[in-house]
Each structure stands twice: as C-alpha cells, then as structure tokens.
PDB file of N, CA and C in Angstrom:
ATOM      1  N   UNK A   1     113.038  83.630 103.303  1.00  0.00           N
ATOM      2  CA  UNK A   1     112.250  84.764 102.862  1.00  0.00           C
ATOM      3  C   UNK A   1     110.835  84.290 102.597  1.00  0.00           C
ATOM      4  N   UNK A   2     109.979  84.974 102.746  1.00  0.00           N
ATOM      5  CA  UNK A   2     108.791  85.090 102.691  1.00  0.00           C
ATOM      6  C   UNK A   2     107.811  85.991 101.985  1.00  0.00           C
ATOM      7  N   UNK A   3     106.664  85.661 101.824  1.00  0.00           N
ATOM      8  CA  UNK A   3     106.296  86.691 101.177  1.00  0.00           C
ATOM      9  C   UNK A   3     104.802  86.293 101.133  1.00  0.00           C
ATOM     10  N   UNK A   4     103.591  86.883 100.660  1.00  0.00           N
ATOM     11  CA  UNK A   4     102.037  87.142 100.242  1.00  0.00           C
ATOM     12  C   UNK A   4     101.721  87.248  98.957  1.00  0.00           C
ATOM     13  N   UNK A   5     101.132  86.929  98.462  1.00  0.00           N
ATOM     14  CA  UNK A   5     100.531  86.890  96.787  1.00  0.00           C
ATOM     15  C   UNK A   5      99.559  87.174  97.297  1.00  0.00           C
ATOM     16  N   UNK A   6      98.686  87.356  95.914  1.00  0.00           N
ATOM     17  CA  UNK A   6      96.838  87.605  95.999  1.00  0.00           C
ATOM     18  C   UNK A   6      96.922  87.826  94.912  1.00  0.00           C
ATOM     19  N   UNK A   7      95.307  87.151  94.467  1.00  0.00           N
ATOM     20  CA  UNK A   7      95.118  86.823  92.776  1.00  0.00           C
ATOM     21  C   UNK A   7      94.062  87.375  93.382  1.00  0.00           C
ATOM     22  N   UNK A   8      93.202  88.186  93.073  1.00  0.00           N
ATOM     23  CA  UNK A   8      92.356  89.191  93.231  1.00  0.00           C
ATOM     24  C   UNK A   8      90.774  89.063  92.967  1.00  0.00           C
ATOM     25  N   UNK A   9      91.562  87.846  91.578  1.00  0.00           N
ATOM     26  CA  UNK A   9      90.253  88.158  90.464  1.00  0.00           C
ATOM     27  C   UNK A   9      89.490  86.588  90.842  1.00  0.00           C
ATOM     28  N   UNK A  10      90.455  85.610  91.363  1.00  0.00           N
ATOM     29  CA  UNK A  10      90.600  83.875  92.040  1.00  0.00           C
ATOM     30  C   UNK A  10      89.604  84.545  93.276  1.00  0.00           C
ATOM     31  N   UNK A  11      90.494  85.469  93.978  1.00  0.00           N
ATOM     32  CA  UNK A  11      90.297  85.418  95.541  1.00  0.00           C
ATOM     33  C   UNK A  11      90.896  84.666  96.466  1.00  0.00           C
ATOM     34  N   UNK A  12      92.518  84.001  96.027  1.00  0.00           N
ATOM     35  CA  UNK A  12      92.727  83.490  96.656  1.00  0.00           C
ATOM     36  C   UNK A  12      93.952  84.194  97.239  1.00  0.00           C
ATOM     37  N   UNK A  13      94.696  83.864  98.231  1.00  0.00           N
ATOM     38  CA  UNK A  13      95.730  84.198  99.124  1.00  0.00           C
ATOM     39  C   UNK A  13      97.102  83.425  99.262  1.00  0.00           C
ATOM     40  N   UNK A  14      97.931  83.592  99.077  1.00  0.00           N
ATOM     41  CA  UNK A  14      99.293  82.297  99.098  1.00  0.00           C
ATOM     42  C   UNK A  14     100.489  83.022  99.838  1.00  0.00           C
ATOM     43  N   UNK A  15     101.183  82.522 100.070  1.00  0.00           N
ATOM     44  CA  UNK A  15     102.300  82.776 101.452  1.00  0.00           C
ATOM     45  C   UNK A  15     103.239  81.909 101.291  1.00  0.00           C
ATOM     46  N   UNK A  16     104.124  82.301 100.112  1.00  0.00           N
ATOM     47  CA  UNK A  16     104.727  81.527  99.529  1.00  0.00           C
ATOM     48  C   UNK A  16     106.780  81.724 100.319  1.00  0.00           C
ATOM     49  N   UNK A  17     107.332  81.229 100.746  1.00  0.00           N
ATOM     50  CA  UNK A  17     108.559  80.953 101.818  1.00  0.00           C
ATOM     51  C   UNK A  17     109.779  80.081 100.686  1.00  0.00           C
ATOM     52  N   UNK A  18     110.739  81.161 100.744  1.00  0.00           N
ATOM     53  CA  UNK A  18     112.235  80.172  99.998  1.00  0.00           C
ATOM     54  C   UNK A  18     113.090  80.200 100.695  1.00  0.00           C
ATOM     55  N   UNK A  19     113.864  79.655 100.558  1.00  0.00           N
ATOM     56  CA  UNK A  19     115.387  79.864 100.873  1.00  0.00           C
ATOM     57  C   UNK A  19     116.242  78.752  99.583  1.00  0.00           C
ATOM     58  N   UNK A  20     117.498  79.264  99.753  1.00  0.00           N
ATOM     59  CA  UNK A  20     118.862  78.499  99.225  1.00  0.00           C
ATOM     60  C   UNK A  20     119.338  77.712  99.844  1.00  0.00           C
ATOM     61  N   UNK A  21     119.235  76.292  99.375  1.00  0.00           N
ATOM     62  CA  UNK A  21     120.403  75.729 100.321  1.00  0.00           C
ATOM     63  C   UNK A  21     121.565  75.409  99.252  1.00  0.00           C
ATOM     64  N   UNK A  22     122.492  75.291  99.997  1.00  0.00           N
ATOM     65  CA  UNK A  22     124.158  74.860  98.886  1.00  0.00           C
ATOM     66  C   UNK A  22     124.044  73.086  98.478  1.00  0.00           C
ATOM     67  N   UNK A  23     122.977  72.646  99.036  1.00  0.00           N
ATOM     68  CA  UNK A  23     122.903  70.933  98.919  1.00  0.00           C
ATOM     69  C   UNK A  23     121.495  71.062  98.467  1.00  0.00           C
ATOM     70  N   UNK A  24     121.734  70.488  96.982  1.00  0.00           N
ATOM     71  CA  UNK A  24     120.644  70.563  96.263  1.00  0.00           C
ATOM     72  C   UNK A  24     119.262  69.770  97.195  1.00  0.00           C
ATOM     73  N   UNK A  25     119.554  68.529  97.649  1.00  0.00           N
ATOM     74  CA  UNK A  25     118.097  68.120  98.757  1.00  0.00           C
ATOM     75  C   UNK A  25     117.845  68.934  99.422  1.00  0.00           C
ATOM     76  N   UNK A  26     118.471  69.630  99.818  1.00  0.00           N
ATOM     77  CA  UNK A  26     118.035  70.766 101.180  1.00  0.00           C
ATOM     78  C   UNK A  26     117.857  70.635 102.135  1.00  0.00           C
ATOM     79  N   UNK A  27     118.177  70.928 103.381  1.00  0.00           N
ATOM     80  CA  UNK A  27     117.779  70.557 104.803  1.00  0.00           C
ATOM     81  C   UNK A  27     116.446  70.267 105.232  1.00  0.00           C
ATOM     82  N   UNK A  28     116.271  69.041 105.861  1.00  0.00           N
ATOM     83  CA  UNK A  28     114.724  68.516 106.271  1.00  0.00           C
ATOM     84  C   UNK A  28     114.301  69.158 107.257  1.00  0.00           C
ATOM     85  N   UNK A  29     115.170  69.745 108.420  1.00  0.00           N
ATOM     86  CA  UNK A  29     114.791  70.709 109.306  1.00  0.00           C
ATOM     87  C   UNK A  29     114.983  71.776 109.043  1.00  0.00           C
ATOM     88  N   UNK A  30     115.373  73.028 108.179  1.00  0.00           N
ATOM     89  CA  UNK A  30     114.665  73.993 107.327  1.00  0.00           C
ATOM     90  C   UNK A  30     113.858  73.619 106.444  1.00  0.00           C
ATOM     91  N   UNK A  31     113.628  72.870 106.034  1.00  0.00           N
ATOM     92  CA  UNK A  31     112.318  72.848 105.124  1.00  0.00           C
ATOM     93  C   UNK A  31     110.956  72.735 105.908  1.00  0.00           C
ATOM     94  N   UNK A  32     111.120  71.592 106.954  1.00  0.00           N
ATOM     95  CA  UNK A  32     109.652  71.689 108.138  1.00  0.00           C
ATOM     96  C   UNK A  32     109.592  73.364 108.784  1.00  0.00           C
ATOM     97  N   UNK A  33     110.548  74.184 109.193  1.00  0.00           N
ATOM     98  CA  UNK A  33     110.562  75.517 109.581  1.00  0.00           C
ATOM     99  C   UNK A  33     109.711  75.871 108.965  1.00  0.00           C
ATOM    100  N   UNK A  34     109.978  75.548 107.298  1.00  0.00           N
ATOM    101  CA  UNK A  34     109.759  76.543 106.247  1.00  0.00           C
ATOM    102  C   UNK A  34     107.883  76.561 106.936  1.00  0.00           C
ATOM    103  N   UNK A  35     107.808  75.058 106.172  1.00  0.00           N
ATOM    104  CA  UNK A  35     106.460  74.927 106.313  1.00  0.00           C
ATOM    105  C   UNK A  35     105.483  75.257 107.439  1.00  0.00           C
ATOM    106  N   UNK A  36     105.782  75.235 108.711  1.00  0.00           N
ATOM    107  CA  UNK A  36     105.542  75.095 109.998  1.00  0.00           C
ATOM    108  C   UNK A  36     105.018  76.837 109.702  1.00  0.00           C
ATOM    109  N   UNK A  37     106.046  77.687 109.469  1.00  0.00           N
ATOM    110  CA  UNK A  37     106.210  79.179 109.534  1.00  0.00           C
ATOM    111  C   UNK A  37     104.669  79.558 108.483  1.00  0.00           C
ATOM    112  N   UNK A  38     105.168  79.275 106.917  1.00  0.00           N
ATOM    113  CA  UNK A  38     103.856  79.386 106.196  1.00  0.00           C
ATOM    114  C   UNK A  38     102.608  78.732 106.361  1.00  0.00           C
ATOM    115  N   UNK A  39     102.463  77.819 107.617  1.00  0.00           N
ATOM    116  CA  UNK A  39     100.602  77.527 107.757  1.00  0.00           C
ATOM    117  C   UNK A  39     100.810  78.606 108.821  1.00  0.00           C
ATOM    118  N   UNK A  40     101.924  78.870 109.572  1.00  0.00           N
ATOM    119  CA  UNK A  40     101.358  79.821 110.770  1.00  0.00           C
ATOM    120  C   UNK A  40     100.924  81.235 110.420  1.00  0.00           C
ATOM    121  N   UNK A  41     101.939  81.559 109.305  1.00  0.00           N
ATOM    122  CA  UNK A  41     101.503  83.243 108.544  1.00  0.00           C
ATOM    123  C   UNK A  41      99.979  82.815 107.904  1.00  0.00           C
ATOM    124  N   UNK A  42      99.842  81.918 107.402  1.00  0.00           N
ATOM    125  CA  UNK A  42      97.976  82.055 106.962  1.00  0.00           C
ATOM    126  C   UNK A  42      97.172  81.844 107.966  1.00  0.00           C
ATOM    127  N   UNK A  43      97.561  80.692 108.819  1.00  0.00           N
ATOM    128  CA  UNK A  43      96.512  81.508 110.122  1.00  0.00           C
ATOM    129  C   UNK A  43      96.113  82.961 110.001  1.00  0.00           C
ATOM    130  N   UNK A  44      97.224  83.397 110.669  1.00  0.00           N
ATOM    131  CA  UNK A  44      97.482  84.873 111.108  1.00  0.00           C
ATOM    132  C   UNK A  44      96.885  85.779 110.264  1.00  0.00           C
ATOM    133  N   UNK A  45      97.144  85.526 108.983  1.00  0.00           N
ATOM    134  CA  UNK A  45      95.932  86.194 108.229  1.00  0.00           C
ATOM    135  C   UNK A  45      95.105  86.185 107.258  1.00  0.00           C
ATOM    136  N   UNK A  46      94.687  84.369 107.411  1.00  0.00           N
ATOM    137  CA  UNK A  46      93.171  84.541 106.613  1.00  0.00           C
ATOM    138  C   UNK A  46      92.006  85.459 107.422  1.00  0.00           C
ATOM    139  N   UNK A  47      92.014  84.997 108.336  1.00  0.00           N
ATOM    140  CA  UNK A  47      91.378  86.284 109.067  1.00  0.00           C
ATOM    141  C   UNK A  47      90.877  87.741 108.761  1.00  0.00           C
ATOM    142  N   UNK A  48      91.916  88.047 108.192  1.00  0.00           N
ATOM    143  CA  UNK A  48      92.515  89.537 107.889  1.00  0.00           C
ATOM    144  C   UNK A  48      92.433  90.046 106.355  1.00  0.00           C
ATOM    145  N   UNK A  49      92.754  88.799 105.812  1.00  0.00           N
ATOM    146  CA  UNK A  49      92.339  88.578 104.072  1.00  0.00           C
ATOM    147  C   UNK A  49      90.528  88.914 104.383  1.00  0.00           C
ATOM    148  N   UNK A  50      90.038  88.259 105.357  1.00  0.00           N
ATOM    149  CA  UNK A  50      88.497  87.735 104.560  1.00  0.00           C
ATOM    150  C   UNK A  50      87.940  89.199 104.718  1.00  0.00           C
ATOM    151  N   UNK A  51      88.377  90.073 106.011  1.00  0.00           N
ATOM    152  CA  UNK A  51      88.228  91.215 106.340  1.00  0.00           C
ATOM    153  C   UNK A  51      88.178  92.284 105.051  1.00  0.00           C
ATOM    154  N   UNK A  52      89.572  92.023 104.428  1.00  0.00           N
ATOM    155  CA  UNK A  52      89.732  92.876 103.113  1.00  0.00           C
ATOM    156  C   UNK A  52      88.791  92.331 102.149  1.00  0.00           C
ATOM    157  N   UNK A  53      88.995  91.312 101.918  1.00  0.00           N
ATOM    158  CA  UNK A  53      88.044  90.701 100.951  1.00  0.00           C
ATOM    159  C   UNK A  53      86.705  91.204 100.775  1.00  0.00           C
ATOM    160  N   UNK A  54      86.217  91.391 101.800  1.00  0.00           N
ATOM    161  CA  UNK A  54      84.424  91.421 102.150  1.00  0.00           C
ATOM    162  C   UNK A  54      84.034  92.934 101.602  1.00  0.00           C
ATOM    163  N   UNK A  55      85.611  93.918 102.063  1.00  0.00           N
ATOM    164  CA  UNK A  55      85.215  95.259 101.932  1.00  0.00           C
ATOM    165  C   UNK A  55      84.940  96.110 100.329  1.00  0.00           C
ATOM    166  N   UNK A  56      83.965  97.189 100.055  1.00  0.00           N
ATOM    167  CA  UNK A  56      84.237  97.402  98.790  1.00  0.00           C
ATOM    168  C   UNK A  56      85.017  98.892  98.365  1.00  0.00           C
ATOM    169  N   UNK A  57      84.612  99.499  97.710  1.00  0.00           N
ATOM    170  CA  UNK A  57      84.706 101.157  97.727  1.00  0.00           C
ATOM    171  C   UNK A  57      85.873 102.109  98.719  1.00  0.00           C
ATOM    172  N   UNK A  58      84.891 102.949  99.444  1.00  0.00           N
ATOM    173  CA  UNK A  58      85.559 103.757 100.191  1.00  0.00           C
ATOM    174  C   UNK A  58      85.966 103.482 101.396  1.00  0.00           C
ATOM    175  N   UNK A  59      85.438 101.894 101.938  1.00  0.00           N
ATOM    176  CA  UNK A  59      85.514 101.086 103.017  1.00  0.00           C
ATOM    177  C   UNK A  59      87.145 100.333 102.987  1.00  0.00           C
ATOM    178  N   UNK A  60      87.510  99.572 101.119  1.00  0.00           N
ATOM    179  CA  UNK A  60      88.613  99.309 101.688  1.00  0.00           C
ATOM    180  C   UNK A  60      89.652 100.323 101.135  1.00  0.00           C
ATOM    181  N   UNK A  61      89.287 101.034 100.894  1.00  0.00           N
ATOM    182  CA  UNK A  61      90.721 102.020 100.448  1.00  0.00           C
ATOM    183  C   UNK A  61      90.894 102.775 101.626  1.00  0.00           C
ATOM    184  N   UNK A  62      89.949 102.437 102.615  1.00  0.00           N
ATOM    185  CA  UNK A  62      90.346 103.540 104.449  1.00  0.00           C
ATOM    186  C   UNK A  62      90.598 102.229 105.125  1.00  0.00           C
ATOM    187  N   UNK A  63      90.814 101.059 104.708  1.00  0.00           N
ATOM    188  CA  UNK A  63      90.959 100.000 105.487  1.00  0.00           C
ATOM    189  C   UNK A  63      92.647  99.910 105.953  1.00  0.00           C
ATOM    190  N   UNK A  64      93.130 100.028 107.602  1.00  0.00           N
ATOM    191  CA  UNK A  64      93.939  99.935 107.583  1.00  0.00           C
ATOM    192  C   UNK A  64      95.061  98.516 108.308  1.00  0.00           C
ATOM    193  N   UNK A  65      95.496  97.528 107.021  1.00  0.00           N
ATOM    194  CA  UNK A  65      96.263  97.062 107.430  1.00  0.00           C
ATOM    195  C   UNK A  65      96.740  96.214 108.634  1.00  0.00           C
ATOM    196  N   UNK A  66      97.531  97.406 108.865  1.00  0.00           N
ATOM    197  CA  UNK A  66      98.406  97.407 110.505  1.00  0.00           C
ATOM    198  C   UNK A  66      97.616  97.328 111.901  1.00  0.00           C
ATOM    199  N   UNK A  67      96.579  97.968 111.334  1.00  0.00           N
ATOM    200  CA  UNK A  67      95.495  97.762 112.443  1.00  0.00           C
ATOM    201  C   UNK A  67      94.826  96.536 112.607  1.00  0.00           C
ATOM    202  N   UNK A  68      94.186  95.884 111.323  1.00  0.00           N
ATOM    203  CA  UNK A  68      93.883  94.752 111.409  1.00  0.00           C
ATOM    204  C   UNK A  68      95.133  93.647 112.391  1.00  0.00           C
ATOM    205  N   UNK A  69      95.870  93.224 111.838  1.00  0.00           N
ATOM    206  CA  UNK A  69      96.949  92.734 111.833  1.00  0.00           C
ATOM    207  C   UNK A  69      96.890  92.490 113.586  1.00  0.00           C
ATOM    208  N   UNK A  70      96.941  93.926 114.164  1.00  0.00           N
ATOM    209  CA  UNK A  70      96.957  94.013 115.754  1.00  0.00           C
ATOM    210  C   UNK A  70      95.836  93.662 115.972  1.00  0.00           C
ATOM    211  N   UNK A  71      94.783  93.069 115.559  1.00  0.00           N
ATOM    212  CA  UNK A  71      93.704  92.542 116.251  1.00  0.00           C
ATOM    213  C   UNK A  71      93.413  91.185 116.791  1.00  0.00           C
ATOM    214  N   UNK A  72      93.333  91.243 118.116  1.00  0.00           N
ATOM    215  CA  UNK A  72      93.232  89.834 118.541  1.00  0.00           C
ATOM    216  C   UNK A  72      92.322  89.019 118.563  1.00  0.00           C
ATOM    217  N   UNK A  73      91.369  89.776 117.972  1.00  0.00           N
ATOM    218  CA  UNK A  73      90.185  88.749 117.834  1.00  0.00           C
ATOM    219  C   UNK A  73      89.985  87.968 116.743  1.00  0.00           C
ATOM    220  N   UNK A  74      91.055  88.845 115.596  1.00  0.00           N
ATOM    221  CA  UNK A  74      91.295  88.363 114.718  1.00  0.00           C
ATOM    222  C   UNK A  74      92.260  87.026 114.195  1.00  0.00           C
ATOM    223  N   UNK A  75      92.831  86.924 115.143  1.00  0.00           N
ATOM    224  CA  UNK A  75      94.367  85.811 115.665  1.00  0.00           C
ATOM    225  C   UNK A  75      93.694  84.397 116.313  1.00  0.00           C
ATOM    226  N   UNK A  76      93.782  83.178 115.348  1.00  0.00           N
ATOM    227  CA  UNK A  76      93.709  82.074 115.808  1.00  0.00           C
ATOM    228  C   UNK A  76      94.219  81.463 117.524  1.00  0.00           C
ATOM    229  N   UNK A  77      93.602  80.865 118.109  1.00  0.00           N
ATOM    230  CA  UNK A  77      94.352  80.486 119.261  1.00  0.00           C
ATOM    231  C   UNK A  77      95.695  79.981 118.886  1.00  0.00           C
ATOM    232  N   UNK A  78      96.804  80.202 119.875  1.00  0.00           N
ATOM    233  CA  UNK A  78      97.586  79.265 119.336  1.00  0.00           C
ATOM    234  C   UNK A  78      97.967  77.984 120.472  1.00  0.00           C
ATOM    235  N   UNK A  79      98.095  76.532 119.925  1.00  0.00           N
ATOM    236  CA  UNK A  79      98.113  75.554 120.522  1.00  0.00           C
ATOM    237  C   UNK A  79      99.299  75.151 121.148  1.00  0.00           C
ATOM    238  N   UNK A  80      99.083  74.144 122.140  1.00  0.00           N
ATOM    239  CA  UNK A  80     100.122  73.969 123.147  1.00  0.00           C
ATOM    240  C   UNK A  80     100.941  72.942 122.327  1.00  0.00           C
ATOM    241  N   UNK A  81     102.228  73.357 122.278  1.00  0.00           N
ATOM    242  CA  UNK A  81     103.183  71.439 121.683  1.00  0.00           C
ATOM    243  C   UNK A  81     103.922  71.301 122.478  1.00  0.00           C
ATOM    244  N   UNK A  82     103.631  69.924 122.325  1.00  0.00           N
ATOM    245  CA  UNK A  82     104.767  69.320 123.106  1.00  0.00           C
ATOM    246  C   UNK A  82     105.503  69.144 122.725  1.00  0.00           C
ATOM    247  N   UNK A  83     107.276  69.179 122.707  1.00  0.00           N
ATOM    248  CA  UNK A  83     108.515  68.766 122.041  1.00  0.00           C
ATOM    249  C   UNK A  83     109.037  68.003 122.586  1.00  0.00           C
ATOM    250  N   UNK A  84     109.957  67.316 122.335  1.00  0.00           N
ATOM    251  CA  UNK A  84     110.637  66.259 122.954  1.00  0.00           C
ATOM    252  C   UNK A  84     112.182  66.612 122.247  1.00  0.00           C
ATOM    253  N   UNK A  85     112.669  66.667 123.443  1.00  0.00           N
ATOM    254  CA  UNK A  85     114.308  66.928 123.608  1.00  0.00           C
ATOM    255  C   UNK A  85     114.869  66.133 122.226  1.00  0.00           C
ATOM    256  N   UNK A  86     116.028  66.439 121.721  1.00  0.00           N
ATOM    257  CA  UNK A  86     116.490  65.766 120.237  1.00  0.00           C
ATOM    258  C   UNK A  86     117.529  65.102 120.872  1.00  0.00           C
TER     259      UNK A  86
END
C-alpha cells in the first residue's frame, strides 16, 4: 500500500509505501519493490506537486488533478535497465 502526504505549511511531499510481512526482517526483494515503486511515484509527481504548489486562489481550487497527472510533459523520461536473468 501506498499512499501521499503533504505538509502544506513545510511544502514538502512524501510517498510513503507499507506492507506486512509474517517474518519480522521482511523480504529484501519486496522491500527494493517497495523502494524502487516510491522514487518512481515522486518522479511522477513532483512535477505535478510543483504545479499545485505554485498555484494560488481561484487558480488552484479549478486546478484539476487528473488532468495534470495525464500530462506528458509533465512525466520524467523513463530509463532503459538492464536486468540480468536471476
């Protein structure tokens, strides 16, 4: 699970990701997921934060969201990896 914070008054943004595991260490390959997943959701939208951020008044209370979100200009490239078979 996942989720977005915002401290408003900071200005900052967090994208904070849990899960349960039944083994208190927890799995090392869900935990890199974890992480891998939450730098990729802040990519995706600091972008989109700075957008809201910037706006004031009647600008962001008509600001919509979902629209941002679909913007590709707004969307980091994303890079090529290489994997190697396990």
């Amino acid at each position: 699970m996942g989720n977005f914070e915002l401290d408003w008054d900071l200005g900052r943004v967090f994208f904070r990701a849990t899960n349960l595991f039944s083994d208190p260490s927890g799995d090392g390959d869900i935990i890199a997921g974890l992480v891998h997943s939450t730098v990729a959701e802040m990519d995706r939208f600091a972008p989109v934060e700075a957008v809201i951020h910037r706006a004031e008044g009647s600008v962001l209370a008509s600001l919509d969201v979902a629209a941002l979100l679909q913007r590709d200009d707004l969307l980091p490239e994303i890079p090529e990896i290489e994997t190697t078979p396990r």
